[in-house]
N, C-alpha and C. Protein backbone atom coordinates (compact mmCIF):
# COMPACT_ATOMS: atom_id res chain seq x y z
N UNK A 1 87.54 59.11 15.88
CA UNK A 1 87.38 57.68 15.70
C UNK A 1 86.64 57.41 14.38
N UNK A 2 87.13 56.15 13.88
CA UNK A 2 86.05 55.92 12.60
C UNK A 2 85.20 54.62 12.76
N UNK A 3 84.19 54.48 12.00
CA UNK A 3 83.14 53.05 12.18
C UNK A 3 83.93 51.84 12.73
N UNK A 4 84.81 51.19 12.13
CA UNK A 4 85.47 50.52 12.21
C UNK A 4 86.74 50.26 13.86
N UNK A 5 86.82 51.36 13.93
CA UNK A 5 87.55 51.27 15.51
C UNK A 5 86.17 51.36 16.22
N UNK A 6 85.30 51.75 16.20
CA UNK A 6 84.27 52.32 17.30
C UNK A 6 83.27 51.00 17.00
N UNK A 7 83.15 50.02 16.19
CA UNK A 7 82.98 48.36 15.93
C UNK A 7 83.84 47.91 17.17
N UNK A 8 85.46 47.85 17.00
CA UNK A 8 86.27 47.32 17.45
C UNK A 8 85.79 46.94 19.00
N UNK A 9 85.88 48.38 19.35
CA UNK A 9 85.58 49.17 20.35
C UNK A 9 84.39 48.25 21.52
N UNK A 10 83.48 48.41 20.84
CA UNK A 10 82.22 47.99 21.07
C UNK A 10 82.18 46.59 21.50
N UNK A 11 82.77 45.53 20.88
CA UNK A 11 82.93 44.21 20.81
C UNK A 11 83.33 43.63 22.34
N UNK A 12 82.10 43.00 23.00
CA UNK A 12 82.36 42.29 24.22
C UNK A 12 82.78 41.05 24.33
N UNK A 13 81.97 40.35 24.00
CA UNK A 13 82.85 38.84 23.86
C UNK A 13 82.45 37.97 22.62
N UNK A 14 82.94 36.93 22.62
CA UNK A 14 82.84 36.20 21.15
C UNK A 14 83.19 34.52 21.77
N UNK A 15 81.91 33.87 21.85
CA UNK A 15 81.74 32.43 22.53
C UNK A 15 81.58 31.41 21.67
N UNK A 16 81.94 30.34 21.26
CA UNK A 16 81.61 29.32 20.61
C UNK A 16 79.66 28.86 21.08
N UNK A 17 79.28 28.86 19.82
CA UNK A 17 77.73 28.05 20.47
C UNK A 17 78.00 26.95 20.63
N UNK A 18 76.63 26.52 20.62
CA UNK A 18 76.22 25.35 20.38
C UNK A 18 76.77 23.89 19.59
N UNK A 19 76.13 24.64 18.77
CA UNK A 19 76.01 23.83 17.23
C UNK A 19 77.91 24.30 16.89
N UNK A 20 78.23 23.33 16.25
CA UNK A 20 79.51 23.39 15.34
C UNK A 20 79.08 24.46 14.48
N UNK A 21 80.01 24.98 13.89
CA UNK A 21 80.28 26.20 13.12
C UNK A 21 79.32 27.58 13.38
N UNK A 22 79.06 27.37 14.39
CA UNK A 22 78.26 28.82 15.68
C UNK A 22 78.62 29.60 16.65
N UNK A 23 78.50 30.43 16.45
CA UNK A 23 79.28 31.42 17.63
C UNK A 23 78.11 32.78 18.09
N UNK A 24 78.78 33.22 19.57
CA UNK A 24 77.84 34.34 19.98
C UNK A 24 78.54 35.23 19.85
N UNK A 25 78.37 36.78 19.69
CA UNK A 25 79.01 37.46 20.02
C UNK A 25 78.11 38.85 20.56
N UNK A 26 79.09 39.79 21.88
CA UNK A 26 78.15 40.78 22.47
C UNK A 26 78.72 42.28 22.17
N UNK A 27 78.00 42.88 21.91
CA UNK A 27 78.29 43.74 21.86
C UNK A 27 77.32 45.29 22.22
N UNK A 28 78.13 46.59 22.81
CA UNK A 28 77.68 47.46 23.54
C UNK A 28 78.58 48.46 23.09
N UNK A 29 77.56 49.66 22.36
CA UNK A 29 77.76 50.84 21.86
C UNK A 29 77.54 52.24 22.72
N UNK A 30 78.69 52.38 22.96
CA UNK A 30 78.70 53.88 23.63
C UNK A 30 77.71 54.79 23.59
N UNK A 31 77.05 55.44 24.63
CA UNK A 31 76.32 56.22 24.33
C UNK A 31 76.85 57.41 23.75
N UNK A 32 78.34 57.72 24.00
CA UNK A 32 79.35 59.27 23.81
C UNK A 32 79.89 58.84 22.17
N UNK A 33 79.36 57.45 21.64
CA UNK A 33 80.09 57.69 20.29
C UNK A 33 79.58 58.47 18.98
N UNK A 34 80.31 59.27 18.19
CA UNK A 34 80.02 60.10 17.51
C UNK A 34 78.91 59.31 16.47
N UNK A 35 78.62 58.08 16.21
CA UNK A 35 77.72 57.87 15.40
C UNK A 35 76.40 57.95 15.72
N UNK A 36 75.93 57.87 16.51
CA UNK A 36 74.68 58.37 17.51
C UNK A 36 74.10 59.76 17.17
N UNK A 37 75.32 60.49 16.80
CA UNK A 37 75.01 62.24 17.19
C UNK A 37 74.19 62.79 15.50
N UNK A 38 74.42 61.98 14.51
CA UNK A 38 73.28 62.25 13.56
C UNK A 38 72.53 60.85 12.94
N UNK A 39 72.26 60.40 13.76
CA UNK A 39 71.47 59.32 13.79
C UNK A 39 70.67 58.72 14.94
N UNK A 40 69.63 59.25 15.36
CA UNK A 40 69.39 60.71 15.06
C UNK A 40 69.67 61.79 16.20
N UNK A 41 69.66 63.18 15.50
CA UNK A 41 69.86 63.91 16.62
C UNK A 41 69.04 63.97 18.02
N UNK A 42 67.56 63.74 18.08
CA UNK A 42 66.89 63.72 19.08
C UNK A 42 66.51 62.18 19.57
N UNK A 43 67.07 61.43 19.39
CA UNK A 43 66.75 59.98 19.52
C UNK A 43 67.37 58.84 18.69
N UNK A 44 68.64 58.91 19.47
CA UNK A 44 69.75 58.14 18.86
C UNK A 44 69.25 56.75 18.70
N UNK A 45 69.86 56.09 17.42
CA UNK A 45 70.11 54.79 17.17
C UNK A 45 70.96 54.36 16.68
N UNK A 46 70.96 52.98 16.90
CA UNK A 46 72.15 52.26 15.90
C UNK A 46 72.32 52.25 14.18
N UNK A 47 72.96 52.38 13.48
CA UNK A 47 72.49 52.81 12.26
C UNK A 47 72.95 50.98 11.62
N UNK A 48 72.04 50.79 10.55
CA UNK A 48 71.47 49.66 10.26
C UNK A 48 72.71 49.24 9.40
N UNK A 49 73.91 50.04 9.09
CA UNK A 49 74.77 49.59 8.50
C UNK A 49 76.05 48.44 9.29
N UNK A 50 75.81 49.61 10.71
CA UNK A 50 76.44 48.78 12.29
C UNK A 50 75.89 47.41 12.89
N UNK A 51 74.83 47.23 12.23
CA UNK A 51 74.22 46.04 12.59
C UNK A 51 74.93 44.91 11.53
N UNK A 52 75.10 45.12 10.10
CA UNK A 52 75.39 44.95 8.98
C UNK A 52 76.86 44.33 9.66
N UNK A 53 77.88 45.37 10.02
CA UNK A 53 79.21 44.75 10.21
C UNK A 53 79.45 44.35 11.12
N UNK A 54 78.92 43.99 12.27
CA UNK A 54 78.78 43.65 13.88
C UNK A 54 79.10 42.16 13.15
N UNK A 55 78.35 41.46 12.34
CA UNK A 55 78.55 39.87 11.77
C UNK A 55 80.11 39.91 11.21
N UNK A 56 80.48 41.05 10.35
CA UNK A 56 81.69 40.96 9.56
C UNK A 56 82.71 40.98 10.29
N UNK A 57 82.79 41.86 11.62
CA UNK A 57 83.82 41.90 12.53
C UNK A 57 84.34 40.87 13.15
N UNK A 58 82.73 40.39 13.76
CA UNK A 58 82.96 39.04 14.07
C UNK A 58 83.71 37.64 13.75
N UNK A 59 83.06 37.32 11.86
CA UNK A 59 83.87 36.54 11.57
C UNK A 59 85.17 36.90 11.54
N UNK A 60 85.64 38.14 10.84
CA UNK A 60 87.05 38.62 10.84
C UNK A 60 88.10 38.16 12.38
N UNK A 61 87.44 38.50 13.46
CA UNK A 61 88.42 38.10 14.72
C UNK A 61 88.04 36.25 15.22
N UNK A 62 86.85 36.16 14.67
CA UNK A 62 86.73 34.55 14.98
C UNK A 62 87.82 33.39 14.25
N UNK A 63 87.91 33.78 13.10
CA UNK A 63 89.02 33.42 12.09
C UNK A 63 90.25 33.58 11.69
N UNK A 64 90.49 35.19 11.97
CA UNK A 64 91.62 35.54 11.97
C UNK A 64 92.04 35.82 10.79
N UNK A 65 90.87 35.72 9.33
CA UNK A 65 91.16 36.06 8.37
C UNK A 65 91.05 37.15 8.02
N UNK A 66 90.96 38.43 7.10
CA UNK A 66 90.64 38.82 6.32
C UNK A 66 89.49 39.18 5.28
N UNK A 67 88.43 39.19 5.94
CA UNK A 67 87.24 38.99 4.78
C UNK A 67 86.45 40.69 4.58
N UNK A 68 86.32 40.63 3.42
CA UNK A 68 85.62 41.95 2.84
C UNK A 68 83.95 40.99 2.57
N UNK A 69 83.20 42.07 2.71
CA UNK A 69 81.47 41.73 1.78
C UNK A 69 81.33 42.51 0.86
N UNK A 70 80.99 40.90 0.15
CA UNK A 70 80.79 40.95 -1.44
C UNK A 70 79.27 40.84 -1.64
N UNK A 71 78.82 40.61 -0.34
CA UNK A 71 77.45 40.20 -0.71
C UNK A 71 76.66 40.84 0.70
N UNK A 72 75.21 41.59 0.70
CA UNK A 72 74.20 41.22 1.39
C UNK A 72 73.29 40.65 1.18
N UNK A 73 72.70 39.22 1.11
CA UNK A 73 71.54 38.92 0.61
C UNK A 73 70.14 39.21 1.17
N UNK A 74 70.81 39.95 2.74
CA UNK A 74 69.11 39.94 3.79
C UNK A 74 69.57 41.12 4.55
N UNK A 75 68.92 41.84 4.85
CA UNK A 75 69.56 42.56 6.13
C UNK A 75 67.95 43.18 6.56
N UNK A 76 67.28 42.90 7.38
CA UNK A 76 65.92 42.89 8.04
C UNK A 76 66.46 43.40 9.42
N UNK A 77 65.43 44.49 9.68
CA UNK A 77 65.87 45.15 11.13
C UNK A 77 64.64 45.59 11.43
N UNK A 78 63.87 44.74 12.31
CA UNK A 78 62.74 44.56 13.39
C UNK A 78 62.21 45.25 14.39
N UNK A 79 63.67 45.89 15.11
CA UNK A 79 63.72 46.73 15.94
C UNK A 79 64.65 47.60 16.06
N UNK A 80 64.47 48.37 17.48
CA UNK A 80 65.48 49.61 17.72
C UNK A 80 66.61 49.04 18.51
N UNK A 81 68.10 49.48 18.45
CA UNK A 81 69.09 49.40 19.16
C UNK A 81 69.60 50.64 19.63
N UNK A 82 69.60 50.74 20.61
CA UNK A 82 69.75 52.39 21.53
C UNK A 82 71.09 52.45 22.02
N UNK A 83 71.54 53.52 21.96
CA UNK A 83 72.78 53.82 22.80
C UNK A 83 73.28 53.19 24.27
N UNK A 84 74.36 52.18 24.13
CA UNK A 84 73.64 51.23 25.62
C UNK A 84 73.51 50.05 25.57
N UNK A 85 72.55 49.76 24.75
CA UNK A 85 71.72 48.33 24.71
C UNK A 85 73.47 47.42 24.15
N UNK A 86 72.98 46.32 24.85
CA UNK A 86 73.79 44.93 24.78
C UNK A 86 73.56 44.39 23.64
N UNK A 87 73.73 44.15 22.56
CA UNK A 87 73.36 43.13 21.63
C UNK A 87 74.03 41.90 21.35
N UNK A 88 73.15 40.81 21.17
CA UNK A 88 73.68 39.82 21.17
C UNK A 88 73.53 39.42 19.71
N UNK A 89 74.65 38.59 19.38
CA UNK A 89 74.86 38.63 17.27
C UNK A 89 75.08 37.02 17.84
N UNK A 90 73.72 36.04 17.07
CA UNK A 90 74.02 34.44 17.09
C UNK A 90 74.62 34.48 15.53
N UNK A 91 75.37 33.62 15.45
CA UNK A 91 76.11 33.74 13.71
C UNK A 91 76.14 32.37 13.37
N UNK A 92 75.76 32.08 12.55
CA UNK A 92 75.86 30.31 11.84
C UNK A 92 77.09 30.92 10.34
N UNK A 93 78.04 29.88 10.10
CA UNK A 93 78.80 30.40 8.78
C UNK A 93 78.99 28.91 7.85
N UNK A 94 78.85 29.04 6.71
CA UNK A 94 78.99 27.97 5.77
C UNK A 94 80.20 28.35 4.40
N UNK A 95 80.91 27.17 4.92
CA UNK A 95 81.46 27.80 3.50
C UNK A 95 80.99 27.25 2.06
N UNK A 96 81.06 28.16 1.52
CA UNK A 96 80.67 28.25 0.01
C UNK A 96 81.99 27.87 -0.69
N UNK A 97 81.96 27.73 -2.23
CA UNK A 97 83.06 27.15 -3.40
C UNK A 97 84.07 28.67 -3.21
N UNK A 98 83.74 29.81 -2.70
CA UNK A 98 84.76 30.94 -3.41
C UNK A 98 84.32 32.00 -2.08
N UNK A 99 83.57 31.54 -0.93
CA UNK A 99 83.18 32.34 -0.26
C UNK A 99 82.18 32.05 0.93
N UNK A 100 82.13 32.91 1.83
CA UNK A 100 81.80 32.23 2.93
C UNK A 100 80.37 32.78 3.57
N UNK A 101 79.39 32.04 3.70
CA UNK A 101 78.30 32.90 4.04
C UNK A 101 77.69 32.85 5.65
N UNK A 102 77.76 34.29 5.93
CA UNK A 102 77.62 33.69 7.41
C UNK A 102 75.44 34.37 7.45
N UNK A 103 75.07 33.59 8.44
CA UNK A 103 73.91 34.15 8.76
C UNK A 103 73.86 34.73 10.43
N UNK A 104 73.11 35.50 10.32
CA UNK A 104 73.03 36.30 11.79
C UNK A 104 71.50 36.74 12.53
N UNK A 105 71.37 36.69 13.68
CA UNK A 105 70.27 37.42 14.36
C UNK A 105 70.87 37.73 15.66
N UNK A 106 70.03 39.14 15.18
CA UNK A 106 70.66 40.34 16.60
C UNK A 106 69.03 40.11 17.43
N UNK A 107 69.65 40.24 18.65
CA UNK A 107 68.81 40.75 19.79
C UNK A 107 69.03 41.66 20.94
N UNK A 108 68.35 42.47 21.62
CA UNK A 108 68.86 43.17 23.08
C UNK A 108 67.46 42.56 23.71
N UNK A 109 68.38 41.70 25.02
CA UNK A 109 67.29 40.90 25.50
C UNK A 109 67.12 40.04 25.09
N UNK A 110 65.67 39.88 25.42
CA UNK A 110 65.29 38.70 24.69
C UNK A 110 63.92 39.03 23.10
N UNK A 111 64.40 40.28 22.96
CA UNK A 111 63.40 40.95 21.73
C UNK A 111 64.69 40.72 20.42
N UNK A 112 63.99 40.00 19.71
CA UNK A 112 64.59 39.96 18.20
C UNK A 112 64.58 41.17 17.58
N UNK A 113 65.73 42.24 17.53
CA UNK A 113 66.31 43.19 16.79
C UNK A 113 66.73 43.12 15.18
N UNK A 114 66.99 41.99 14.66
CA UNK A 114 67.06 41.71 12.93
C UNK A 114 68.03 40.62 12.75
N UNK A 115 68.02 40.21 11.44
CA UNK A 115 69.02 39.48 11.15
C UNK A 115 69.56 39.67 9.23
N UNK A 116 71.03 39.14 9.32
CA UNK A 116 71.14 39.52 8.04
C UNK A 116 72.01 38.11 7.71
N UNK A 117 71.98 38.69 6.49
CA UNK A 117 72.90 36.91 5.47
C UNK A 117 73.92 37.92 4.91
N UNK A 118 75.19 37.77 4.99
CA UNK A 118 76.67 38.60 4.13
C UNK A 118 77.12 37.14 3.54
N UNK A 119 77.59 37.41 2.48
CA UNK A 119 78.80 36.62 1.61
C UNK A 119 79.94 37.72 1.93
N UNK A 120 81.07 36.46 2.82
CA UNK A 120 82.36 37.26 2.88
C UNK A 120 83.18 36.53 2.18
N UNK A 121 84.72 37.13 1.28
CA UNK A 121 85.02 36.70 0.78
C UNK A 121 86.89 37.15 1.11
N UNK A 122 87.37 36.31 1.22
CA UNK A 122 89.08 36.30 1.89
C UNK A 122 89.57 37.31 0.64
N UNK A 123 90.12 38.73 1.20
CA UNK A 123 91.18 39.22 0.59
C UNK A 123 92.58 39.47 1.07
């Protein structure tokens, strides 16, 4: 498997919020997936890049577009995400003149796990 299917993979549901242009989405990482197994070997985690595209995936199936990142402007990670853990990704997205910026905060539970800002951009 590669990052990207084992993202796929992972992806529980994807809810409209609140607020207009907001959405939830859940997601739950295998404990048997190979990215775990050197990260780290004695005390697996989520690796901070998976947190990174958990937002990108998202918009990608919320939209139905196409978007690559052109941009991280934030990516802050607070806490640990364990093999297991549920995470929940709140996403606010704005579009920009040439690109679209979404903002995000992860949690498992009710403990704030991080949040990041991507500029995605339609290819």
């Amino acid at each position: 498997m590669n990052m990207w299917s084992d993202l796929q993979d992972s992806l529980v549901t994807i809810d409209p919020g609140i607020e207009p242009g907001t959405w939830e989405a859940k997601f739950c990482f295998a404990p048997s997936l190979s990215l775990f197994r050197g990260h780290f070997p004695d005390n697996p985690l989520l690796p901070g890049v998976m947190q990174v595209e958990m937002a990108h995936l998202a918009m990608v199936r919320i939209t139905g577009a196409n978007y690559r990142i052109v941009g991280v402007k934030k990516a802050k990670f607070t806490g640990q995400v364990f093999p297991g853990d549920q995470i929940t990704v709140r996403l606010a997205a704005k579009d920009r003149e040439d690109y679209l910026q979404v903002r995000d905060q992860l949690s498992v539970g009710e403990k704030r796990v991080g949040s990041v800002i991507l500029d995605l951009q339609a290819s």
